[in-house]
PDB file of N, CA and C in Angstrom:
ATOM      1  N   UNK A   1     -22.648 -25.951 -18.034  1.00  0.00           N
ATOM      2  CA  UNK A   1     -23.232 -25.041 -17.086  1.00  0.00           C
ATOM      3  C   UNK A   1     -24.436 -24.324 -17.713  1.00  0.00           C
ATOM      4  N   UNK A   2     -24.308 -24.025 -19.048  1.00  0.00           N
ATOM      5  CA  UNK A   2     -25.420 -23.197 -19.465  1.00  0.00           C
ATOM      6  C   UNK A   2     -26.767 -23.815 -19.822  1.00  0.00           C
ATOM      7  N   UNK A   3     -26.137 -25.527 -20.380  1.00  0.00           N
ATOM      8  CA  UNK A   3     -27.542 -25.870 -20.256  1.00  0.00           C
ATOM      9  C   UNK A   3     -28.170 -26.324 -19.114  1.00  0.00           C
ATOM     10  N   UNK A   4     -28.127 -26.313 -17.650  1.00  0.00           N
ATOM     11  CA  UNK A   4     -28.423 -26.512 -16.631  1.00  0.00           C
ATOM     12  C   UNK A   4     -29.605 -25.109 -16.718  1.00  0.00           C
ATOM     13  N   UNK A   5     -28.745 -24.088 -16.897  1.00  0.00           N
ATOM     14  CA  UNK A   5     -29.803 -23.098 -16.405  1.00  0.00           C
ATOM     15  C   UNK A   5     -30.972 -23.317 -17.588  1.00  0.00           C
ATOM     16  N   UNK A   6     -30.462 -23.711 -19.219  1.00  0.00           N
ATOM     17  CA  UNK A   6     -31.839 -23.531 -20.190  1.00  0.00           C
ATOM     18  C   UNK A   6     -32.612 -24.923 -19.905  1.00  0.00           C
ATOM     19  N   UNK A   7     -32.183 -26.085 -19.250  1.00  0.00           N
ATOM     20  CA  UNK A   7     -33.290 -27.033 -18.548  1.00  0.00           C
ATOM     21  C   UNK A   7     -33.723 -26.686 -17.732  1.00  0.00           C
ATOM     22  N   UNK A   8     -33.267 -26.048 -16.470  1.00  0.00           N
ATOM     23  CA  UNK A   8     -34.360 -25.274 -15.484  1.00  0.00           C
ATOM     24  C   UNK A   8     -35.384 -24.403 -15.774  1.00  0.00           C
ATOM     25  N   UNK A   9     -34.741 -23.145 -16.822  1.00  0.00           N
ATOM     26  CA  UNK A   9     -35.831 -22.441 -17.514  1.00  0.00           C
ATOM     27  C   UNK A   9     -37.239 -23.058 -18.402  1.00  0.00           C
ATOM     28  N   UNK A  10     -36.736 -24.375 -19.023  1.00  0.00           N
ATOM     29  CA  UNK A  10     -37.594 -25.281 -19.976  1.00  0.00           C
ATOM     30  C   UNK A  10     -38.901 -25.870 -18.698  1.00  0.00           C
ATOM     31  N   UNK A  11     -38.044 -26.323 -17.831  1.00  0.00           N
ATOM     32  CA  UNK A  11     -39.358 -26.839 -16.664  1.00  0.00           C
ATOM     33  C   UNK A  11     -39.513 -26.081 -16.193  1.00  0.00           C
ATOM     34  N   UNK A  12     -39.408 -24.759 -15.484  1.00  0.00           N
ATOM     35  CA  UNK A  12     -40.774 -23.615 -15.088  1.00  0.00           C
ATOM     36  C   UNK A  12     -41.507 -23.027 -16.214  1.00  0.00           C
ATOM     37  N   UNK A  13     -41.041 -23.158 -17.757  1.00  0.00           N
ATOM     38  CA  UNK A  13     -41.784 -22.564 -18.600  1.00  0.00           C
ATOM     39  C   UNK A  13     -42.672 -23.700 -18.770  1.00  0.00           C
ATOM     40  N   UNK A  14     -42.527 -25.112 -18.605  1.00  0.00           N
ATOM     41  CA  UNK A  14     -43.856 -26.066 -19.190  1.00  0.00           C
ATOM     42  C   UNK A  14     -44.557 -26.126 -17.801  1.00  0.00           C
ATOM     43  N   UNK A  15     -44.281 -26.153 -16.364  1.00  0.00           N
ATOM     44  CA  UNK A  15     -45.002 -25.826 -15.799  1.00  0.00           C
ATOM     45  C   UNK A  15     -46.133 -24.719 -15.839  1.00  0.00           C
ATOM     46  N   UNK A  16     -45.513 -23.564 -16.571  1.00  0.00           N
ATOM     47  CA  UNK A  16     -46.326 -22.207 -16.470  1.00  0.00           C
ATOM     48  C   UNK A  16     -47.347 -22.912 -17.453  1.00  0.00           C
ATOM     49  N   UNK A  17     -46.898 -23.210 -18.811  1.00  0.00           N
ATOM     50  CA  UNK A  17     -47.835 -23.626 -19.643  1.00  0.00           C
ATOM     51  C   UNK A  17     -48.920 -24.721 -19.136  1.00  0.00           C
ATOM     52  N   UNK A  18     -48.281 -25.448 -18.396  1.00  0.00           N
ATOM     53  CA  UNK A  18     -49.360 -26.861 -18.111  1.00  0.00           C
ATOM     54  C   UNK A  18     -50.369 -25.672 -17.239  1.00  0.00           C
ATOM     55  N   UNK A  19     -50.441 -24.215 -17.147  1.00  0.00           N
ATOM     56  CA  UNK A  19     -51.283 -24.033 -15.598  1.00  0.00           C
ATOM     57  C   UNK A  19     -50.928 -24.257 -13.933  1.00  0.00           C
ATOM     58  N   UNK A  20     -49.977 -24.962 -13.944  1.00  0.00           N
ATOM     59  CA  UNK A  20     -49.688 -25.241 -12.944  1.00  0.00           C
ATOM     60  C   UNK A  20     -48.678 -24.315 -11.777  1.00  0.00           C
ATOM     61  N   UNK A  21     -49.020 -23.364 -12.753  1.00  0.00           N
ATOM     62  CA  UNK A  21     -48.297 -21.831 -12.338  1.00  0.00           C
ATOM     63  C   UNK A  21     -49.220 -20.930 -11.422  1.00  0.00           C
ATOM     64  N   UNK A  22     -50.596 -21.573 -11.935  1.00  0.00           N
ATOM     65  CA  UNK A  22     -52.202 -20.613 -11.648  1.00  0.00           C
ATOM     66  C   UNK A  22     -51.726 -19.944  -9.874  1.00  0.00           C
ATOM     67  N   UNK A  23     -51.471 -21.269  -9.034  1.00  0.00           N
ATOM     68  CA  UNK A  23     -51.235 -21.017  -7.736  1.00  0.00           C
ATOM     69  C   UNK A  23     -50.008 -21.764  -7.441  1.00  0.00           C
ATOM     70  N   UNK A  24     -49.043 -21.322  -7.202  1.00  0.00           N
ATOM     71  CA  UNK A  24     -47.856 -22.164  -7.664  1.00  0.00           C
ATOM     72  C   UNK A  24     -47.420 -22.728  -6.470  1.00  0.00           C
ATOM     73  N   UNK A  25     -47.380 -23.945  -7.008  1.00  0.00           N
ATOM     74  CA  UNK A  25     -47.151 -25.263  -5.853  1.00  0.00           C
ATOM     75  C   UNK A  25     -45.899 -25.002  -5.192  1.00  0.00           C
ATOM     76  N   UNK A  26     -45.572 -26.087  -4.452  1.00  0.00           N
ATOM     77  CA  UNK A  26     -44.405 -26.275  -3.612  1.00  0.00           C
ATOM     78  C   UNK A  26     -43.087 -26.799  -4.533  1.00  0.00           C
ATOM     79  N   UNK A  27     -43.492 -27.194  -5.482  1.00  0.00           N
ATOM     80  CA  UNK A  27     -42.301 -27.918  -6.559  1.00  0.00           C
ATOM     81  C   UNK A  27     -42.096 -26.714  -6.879  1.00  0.00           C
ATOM     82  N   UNK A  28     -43.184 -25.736  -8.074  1.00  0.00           N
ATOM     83  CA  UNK A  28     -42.510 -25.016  -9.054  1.00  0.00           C
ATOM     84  C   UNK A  28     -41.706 -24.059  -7.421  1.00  0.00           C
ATOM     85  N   UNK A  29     -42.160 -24.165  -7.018  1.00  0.00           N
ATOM     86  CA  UNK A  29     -41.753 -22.901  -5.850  1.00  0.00           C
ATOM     87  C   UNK A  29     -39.969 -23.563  -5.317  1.00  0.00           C
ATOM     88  N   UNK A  30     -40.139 -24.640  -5.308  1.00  0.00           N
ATOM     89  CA  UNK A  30     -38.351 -25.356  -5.191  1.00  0.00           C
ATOM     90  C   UNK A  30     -37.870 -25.184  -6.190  1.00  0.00           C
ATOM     91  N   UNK A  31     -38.426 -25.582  -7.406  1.00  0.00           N
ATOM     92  CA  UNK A  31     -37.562 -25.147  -8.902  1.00  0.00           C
ATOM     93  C   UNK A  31     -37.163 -24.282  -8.793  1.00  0.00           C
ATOM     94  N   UNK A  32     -37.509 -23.125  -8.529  1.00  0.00           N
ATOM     95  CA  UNK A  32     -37.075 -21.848  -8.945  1.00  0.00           C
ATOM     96  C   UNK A  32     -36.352 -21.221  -8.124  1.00  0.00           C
ATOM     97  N   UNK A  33     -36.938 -21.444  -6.373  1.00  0.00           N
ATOM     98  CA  UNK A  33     -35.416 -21.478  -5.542  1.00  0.00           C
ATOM     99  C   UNK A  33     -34.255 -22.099  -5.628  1.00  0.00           C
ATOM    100  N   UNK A  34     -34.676 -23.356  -6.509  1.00  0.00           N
ATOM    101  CA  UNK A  34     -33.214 -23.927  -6.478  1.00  0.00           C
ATOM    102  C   UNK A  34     -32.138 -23.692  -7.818  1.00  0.00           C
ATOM    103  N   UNK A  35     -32.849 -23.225  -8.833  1.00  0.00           N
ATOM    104  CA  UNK A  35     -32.600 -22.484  -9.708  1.00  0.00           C
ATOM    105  C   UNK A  35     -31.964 -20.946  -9.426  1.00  0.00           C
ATOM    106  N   UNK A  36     -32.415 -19.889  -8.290  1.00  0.00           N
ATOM    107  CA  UNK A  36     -31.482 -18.619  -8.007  1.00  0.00           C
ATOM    108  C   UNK A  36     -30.488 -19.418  -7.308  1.00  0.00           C
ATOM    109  N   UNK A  37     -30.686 -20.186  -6.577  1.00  0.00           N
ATOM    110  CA  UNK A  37     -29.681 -21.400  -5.711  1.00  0.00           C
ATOM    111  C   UNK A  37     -28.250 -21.185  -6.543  1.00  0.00           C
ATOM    112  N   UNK A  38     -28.571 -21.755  -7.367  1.00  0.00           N
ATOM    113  CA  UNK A  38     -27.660 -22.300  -8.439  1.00  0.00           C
ATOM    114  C   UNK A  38     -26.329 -21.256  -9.051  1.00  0.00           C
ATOM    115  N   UNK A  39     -27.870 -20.186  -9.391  1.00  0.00           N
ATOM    116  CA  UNK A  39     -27.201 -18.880  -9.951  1.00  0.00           C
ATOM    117  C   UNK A  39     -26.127 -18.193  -9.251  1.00  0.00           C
ATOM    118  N   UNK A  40     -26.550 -18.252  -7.828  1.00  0.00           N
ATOM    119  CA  UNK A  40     -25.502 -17.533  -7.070  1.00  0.00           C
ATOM    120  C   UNK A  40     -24.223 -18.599  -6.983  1.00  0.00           C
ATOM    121  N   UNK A  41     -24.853 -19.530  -6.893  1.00  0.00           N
ATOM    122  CA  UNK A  41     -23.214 -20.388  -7.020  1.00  0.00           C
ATOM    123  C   UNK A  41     -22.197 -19.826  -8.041  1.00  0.00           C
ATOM    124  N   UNK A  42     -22.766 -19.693  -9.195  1.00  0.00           N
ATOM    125  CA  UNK A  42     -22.107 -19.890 -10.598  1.00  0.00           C
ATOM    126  C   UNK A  42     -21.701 -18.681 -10.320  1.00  0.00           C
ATOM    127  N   UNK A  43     -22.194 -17.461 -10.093  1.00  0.00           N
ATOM    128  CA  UNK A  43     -21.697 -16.333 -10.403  1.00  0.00           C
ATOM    129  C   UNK A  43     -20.946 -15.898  -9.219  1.00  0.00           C
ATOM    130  N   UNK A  44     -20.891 -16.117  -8.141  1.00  0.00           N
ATOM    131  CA  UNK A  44     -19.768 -16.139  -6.926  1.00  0.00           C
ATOM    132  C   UNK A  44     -18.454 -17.147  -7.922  1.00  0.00           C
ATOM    133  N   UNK A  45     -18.673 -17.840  -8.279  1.00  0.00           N
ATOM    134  CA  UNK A  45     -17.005 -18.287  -8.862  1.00  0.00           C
ATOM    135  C   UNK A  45     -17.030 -17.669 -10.050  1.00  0.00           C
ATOM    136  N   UNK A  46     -17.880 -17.498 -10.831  1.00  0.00           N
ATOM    137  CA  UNK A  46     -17.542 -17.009 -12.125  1.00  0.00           C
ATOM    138  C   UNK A  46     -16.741 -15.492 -11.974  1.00  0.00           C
ATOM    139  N   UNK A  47     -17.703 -14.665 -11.004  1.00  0.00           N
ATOM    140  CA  UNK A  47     -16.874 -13.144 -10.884  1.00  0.00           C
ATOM    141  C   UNK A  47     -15.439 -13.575 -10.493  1.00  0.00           C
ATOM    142  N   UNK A  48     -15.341 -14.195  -9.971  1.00  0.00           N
ATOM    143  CA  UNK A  48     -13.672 -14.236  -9.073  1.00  0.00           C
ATOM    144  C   UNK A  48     -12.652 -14.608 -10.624  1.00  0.00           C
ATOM    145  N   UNK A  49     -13.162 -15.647 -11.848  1.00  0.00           N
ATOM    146  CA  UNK A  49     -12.407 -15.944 -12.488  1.00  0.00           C
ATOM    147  C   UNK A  49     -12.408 -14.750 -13.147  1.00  0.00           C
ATOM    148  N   UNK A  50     -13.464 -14.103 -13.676  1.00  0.00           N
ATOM    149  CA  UNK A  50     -13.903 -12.974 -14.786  1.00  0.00           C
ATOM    150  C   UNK A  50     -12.425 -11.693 -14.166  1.00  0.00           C
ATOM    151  N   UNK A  51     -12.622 -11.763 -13.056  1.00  0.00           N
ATOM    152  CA  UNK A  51     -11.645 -10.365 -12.440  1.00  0.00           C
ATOM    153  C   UNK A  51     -10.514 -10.700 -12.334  1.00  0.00           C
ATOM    154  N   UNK A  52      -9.865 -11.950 -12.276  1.00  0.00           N
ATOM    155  CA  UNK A  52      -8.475 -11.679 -11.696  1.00  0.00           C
ATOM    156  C   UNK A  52      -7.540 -12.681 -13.120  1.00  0.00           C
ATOM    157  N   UNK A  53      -8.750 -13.698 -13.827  1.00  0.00           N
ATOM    158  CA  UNK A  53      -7.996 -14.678 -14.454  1.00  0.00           C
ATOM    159  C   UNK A  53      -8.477 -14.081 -15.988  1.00  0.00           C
ATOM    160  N   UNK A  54      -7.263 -13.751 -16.780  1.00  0.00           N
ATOM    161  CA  UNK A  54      -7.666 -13.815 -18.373  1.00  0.00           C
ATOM    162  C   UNK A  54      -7.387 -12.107 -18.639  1.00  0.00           C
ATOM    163  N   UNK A  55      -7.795 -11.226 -19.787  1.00  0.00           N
ATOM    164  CA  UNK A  55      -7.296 -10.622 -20.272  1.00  0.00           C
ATOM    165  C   UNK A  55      -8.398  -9.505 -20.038  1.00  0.00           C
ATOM    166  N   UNK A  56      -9.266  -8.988 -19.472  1.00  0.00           N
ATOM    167  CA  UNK A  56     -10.787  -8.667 -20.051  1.00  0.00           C
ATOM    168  C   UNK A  56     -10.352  -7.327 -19.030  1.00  0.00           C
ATOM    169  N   UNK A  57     -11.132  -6.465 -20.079  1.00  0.00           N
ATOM    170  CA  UNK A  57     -11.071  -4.994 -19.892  1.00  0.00           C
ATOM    171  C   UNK A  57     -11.932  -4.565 -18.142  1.00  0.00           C
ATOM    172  N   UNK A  58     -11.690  -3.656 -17.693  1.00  0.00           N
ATOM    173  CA  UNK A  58     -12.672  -2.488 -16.650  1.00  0.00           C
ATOM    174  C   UNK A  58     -14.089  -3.056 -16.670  1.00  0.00           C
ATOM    175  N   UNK A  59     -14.346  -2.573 -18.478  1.00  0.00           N
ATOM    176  CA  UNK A  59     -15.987  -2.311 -18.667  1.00  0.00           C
ATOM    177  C   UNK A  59     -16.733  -3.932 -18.573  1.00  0.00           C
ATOM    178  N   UNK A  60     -16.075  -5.080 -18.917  1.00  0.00           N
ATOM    179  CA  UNK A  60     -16.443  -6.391 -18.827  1.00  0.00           C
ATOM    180  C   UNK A  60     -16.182  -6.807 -18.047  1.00  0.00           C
ATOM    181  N   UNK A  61     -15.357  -6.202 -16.898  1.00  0.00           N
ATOM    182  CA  UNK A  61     -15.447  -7.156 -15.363  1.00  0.00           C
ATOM    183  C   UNK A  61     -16.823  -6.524 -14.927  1.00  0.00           C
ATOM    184  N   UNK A  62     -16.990  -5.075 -14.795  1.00  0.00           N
ATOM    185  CA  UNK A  62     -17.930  -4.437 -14.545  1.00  0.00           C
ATOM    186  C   UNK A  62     -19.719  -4.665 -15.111  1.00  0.00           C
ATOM    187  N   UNK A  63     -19.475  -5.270 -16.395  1.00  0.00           N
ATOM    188  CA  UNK A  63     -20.801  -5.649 -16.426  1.00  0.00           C
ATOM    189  C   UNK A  63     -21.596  -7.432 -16.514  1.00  0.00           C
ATOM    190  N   UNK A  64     -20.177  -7.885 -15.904  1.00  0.00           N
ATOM    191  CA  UNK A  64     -20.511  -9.129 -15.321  1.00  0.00           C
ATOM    192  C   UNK A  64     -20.461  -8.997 -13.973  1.00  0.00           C
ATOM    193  N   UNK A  65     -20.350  -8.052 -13.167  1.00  0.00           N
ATOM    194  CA  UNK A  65     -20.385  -8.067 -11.856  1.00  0.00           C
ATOM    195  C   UNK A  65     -21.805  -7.768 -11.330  1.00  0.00           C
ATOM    196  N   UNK A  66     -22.170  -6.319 -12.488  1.00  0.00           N
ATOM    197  CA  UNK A  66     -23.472  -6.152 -12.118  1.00  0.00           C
ATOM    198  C   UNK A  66     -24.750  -7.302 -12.868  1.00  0.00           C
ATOM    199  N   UNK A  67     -24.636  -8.023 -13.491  1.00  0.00           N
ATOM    200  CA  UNK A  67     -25.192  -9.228 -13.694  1.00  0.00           C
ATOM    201  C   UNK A  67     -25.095 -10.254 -12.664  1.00  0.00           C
ATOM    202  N   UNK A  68     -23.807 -10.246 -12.107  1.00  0.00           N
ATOM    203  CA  UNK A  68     -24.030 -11.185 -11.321  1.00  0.00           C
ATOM    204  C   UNK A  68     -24.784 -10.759  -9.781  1.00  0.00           C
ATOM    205  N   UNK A  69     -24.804  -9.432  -9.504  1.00  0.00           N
ATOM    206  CA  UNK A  69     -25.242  -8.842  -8.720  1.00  0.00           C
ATOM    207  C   UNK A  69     -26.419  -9.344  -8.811  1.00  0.00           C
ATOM    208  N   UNK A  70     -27.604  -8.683  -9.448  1.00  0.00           N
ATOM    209  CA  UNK A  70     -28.723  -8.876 -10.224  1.00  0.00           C
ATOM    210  C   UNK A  70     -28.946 -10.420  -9.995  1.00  0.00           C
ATOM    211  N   UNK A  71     -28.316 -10.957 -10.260  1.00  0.00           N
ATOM    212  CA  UNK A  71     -28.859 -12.656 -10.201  1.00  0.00           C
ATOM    213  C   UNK A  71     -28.758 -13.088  -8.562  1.00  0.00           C
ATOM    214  N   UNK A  72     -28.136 -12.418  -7.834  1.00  0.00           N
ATOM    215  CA  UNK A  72     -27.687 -12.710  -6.323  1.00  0.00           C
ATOM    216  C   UNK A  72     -29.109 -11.877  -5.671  1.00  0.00           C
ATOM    217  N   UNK A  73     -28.718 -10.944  -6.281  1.00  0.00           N
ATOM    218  CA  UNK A  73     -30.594  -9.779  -5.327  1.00  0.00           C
ATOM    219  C   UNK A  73     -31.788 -10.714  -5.779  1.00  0.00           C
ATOM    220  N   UNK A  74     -31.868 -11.151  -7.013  1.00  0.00           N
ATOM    221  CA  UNK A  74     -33.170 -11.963  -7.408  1.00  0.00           C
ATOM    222  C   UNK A  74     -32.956 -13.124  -6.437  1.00  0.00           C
ATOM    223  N   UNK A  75     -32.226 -14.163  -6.137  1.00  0.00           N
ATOM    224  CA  UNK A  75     -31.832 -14.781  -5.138  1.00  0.00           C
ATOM    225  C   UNK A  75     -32.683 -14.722  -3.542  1.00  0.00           C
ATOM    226  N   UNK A  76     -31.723 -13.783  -3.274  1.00  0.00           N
ATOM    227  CA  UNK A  76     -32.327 -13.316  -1.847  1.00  0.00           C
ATOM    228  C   UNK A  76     -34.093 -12.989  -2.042  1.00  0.00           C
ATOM    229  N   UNK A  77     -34.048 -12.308  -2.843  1.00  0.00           N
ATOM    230  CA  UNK A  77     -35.801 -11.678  -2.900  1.00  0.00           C
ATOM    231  C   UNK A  77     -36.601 -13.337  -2.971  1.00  0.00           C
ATOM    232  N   UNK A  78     -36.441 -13.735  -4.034  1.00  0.00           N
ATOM    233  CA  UNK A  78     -36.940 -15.501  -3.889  1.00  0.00           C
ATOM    234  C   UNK A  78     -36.785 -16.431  -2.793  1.00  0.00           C
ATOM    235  N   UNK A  79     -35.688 -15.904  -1.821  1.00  0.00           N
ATOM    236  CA  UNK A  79     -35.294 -17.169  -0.706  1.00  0.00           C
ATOM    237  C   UNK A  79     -35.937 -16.904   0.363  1.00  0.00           C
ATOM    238  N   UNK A  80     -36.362 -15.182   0.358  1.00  0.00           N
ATOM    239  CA  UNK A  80     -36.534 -14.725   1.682  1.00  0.00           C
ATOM    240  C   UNK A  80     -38.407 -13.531   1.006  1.00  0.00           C
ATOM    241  N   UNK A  81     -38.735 -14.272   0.074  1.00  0.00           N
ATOM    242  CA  UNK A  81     -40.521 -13.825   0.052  1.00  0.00           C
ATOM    243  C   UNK A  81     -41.296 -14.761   0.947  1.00  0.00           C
TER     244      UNK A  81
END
C-alpha cells in the first residue's frame, strides 16, 4: 500500500520536474485526482481497523483520524476545484 502512494508521488514529482506542471494537463490533473481517490479509500478502511482492531491508545486513534481527515478534505477540494 505504501509504495503505491511513493509511485504516485514519484510521477507527479517527474512530471513537475519535466515542466509539465507549467499548465497542468489533463493527465497530471487525473494523477493526482486519482491519487486523493486512492487516499480516501485507504483511510476510510484504515480508520475503522486503527479504532476498533488492535491495542492502540485515545491519542493514536485520534491522530490517525485527523490525518485521515486531512487526506479526505484534500480529496474533496481536488475533486470538486
Amino acid at each position: 500500500m505504501s509504495a503505491s502512494f511513493v509511485l504516485g508521488a514519484l510521477v507527479v514529482a517527474a512530471m513537475v520536474w519535466r515542466g509539465r506542471a507549467a499548465r497542468p494537463g489533463i493527465a497530471l490533473v487525473r494523477i493526482v485526482w486519482l491519487l486523493a481517490a486512492w487516499s480516501t479509500v485507504v483511510w476510510a478502511s484504515r480508520i475503522t481497523d486503527i479504532a476498533m482492531v488492535g491495542d492502540h491508545t485515545i491519542a493514536f486513534v485520534a491522530v490517525h483520524a485527523a490525518i485521515g481527515s486531512v487526506s479526505v478534505i484534500l480529496w474533496v477540494i481536488t475533486a470538486f476545484r
